[in-house]
N, C-alpha and C. Protein backbone atom coordinates (compact mmCIF):
# COMPACT_ATOMS: atom_id res chain seq x y z
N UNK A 1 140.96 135.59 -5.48
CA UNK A 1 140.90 134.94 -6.77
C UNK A 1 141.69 133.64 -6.71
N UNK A 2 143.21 133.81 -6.44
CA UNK A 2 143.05 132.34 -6.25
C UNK A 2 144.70 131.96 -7.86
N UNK A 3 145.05 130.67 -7.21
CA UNK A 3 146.22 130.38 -8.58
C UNK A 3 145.25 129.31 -8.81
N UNK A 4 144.11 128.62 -8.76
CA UNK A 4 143.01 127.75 -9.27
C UNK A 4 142.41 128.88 -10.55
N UNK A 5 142.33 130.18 -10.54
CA UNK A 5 141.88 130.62 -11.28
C UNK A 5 142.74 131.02 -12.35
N UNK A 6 143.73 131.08 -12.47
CA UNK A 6 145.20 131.67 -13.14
C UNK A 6 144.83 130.50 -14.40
N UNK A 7 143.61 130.59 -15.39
CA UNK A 7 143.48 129.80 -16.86
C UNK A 7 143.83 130.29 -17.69
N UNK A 8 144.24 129.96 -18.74
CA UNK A 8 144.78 130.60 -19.92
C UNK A 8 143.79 131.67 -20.11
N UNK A 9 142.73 131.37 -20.49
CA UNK A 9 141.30 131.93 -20.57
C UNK A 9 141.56 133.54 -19.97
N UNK A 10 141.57 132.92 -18.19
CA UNK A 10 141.55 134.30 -17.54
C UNK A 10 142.39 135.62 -17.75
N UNK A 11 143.58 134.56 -17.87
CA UNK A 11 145.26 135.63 -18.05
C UNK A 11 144.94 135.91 -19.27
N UNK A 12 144.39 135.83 -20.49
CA UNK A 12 144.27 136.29 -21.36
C UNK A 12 143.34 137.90 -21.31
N UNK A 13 142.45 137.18 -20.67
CA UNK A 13 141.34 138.47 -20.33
C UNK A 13 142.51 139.88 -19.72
N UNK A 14 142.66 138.88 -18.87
CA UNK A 14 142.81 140.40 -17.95
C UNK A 14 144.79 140.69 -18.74
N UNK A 15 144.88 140.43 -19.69
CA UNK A 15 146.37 140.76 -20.60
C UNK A 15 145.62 142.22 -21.14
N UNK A 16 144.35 141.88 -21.71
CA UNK A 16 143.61 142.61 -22.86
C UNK A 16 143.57 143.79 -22.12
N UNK A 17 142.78 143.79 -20.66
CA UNK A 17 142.74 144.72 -19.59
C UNK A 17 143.95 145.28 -19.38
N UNK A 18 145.48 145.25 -19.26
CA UNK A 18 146.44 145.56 -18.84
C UNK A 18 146.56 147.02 -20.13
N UNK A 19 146.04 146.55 -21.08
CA UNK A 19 145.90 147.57 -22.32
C UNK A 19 145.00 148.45 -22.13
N UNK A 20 143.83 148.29 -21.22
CA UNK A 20 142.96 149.28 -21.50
C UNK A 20 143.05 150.96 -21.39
N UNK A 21 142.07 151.43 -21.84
CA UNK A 21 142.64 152.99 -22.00
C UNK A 21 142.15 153.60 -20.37
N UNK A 22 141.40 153.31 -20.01
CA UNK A 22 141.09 153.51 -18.40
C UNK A 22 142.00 152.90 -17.18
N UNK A 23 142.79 153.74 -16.60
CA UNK A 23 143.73 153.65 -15.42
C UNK A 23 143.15 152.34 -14.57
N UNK A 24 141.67 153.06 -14.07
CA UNK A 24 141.16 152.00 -13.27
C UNK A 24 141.08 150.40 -14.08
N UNK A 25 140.82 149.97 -14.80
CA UNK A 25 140.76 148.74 -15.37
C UNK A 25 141.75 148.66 -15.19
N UNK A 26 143.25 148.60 -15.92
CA UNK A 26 144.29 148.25 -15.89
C UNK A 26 144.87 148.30 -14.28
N UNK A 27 144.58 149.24 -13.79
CA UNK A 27 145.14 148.87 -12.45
C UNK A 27 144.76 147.57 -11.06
N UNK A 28 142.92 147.25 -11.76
CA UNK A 28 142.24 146.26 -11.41
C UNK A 28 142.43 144.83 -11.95
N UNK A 29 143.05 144.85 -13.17
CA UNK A 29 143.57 143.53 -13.76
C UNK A 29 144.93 143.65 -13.34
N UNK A 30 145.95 144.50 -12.87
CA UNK A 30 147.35 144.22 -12.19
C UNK A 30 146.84 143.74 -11.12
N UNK A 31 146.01 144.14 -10.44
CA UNK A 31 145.39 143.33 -8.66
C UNK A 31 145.56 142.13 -8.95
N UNK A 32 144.43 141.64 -9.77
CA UNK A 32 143.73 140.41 -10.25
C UNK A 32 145.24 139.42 -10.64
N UNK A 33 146.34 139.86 -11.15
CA UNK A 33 146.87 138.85 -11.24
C UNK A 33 147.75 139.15 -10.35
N UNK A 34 148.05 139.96 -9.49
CA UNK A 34 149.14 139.56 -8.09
C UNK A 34 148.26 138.60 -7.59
N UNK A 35 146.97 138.69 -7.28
CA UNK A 35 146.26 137.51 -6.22
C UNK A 35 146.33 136.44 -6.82
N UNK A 36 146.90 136.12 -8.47
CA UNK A 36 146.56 134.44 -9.00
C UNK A 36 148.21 134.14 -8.28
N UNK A 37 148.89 134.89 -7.82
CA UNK A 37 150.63 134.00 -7.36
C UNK A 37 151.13 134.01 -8.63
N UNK A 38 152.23 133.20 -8.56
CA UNK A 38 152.89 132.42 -9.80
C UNK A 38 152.79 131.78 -11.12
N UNK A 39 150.95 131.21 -10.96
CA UNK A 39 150.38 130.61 -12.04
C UNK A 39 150.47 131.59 -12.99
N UNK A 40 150.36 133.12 -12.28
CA UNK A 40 149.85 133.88 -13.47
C UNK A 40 151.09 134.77 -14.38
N UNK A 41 152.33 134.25 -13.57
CA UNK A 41 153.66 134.89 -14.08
C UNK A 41 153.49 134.31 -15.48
N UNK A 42 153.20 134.29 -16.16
CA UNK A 42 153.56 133.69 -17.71
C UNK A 42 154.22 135.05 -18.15
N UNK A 43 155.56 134.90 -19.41
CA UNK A 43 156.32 135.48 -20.04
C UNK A 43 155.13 136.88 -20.54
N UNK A 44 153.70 136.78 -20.97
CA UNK A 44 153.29 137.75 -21.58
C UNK A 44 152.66 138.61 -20.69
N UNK A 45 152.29 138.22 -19.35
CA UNK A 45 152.19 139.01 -18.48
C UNK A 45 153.39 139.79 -17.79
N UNK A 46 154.36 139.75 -17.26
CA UNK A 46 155.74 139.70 -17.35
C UNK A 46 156.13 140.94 -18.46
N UNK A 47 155.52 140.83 -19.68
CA UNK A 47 156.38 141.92 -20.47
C UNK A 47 155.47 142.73 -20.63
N UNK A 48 154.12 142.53 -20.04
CA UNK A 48 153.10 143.54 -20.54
C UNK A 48 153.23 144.87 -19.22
N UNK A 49 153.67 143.98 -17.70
CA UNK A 49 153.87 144.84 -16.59
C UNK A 49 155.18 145.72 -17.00
């Protein structure tokens, strides 16, 4: 995926995902933002992990 992909847009998506009621989703949007790096550290990701 990439820190080119780390958009507000995206990190938003996959925030929503970090909520979901299915293990697998949420554990597939924690992937998704270790691979964006740093871009994707924002404060609301951060408190949602």
């Amino acid at each position: 995926m990439g820190e080119r992909a780390a958009t507000t847009e995206v990190i938003d998506g996959l925030i929503s995902a970090l909520r979901d009621w299915h293990p697998s989703v949420s554990q597939r949007a924690c992937e998704a933002i270790g691979m964006m790096g740093e871009n994707a550290a924002t404060n609301e990701v951060i408190n949602r992990l």
